[in-house]
Protein backbone atom coordinates (compact mmCIF):
# COMPACT_ATOMS: atom_id res chain seq x y z
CA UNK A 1 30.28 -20.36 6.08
CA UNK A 2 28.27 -17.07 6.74
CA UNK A 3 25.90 -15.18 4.36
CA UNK A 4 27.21 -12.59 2.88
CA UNK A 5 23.70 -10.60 2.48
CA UNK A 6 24.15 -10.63 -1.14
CA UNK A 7 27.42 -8.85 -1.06
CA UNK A 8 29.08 -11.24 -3.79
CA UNK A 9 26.12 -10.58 -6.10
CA UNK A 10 26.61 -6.55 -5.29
CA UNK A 11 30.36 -7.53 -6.67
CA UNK A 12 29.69 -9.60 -9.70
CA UNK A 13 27.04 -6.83 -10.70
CA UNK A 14 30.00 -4.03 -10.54
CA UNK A 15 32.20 -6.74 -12.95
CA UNK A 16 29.70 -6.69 -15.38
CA UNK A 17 29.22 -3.26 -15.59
CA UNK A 18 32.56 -2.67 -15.69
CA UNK A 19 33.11 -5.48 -18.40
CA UNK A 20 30.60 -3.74 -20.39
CA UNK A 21 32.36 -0.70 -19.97
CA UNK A 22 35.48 -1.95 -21.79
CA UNK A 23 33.51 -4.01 -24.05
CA UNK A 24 31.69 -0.87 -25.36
CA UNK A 25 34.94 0.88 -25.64
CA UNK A 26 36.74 -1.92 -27.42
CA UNK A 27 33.62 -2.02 -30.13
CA UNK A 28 33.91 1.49 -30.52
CA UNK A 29 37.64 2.60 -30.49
CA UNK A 30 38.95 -0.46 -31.93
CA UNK A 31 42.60 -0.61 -30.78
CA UNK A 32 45.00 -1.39 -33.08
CA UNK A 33 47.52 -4.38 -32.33
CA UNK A 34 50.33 -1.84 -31.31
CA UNK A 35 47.68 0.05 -28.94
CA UNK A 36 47.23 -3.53 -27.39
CA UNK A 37 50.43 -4.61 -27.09
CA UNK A 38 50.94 -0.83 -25.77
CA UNK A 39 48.13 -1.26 -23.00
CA UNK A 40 49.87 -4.88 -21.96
CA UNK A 41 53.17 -3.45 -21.40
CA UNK A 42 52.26 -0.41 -19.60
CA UNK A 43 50.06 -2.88 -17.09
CA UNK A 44 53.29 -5.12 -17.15
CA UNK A 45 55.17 -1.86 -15.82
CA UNK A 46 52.96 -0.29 -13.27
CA UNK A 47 52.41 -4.30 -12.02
CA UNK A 48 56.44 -5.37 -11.37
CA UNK A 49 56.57 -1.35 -10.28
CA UNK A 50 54.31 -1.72 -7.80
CA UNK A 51 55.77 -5.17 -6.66
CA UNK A 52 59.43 -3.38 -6.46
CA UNK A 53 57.94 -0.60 -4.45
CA UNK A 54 56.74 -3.24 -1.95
CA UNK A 55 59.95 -5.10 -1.88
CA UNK A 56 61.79 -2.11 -1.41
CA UNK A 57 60.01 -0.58 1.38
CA UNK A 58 57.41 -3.37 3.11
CA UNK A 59 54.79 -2.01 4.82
CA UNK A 60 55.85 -2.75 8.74
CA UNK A 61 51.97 -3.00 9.73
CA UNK A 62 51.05 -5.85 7.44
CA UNK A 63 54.29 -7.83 9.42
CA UNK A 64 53.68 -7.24 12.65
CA UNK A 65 52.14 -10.29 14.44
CA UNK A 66 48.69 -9.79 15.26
CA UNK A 67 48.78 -11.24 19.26
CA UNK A 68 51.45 -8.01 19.63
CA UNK A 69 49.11 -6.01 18.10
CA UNK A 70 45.82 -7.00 20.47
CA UNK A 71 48.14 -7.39 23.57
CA UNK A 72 49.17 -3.57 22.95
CA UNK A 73 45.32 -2.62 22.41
CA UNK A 74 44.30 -4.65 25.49
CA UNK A 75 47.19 -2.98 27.51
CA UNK A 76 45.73 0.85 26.19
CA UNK A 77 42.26 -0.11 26.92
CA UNK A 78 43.37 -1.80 30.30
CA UNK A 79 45.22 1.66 31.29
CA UNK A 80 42.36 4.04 30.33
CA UNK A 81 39.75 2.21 31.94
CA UNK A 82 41.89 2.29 35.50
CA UNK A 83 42.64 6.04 34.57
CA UNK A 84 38.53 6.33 34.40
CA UNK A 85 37.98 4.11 37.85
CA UNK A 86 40.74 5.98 39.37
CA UNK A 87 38.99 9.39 38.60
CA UNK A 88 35.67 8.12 39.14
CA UNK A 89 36.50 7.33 42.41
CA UNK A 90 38.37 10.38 43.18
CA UNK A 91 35.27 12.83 42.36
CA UNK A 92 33.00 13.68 44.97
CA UNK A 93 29.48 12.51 45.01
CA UNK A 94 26.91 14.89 43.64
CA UNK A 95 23.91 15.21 46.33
């Protein structure tokens, strides 16, 4: 494990401010049971929604194996740092 430098308690203190948020809202709109049940379904919706989306059309970045991924970096970085030498070498020398 690594220390985080406090970064979880940054997080938790967001939570509770945003609990209080909807706490303080809650106390002072006081939702009706329909307005509840409301809020629950349109969370259900925009939740399976966004799921479907996913499903539907997968994000191809997310699935591509990562040691493709650094082998096609390594290859880039490997090819502009031989385009650099190759120039480098091919300059003439300032006097």
């Amino acid at each position: 494990m690594t220390d985080d430098n406090d970064w979880i308690r940054t997080l938790l203190d967001e939570a509770e401010n945003e609990r209080m948020h909807l706490m303080t809202f809650v106390h002072i709109a006081k939702p009706s049971s329909l307005e509840r049940a409301l809020i629950l379904f349109a969370q259900g919706a925009f939740f399976n929604g966004f799921v479907a989306v996913y499903l539907i059309l997968p994000l191809n970045y997310l699935e591509k194996p990562e040691p493709e991924k650094f082998k096609a970096l390594a290859d880039d970085l490997s090819k502009l740092t031989d385009d650099v030498i190759a120039r480098v070498e091919s300059s003439p020398a300032r006097s």
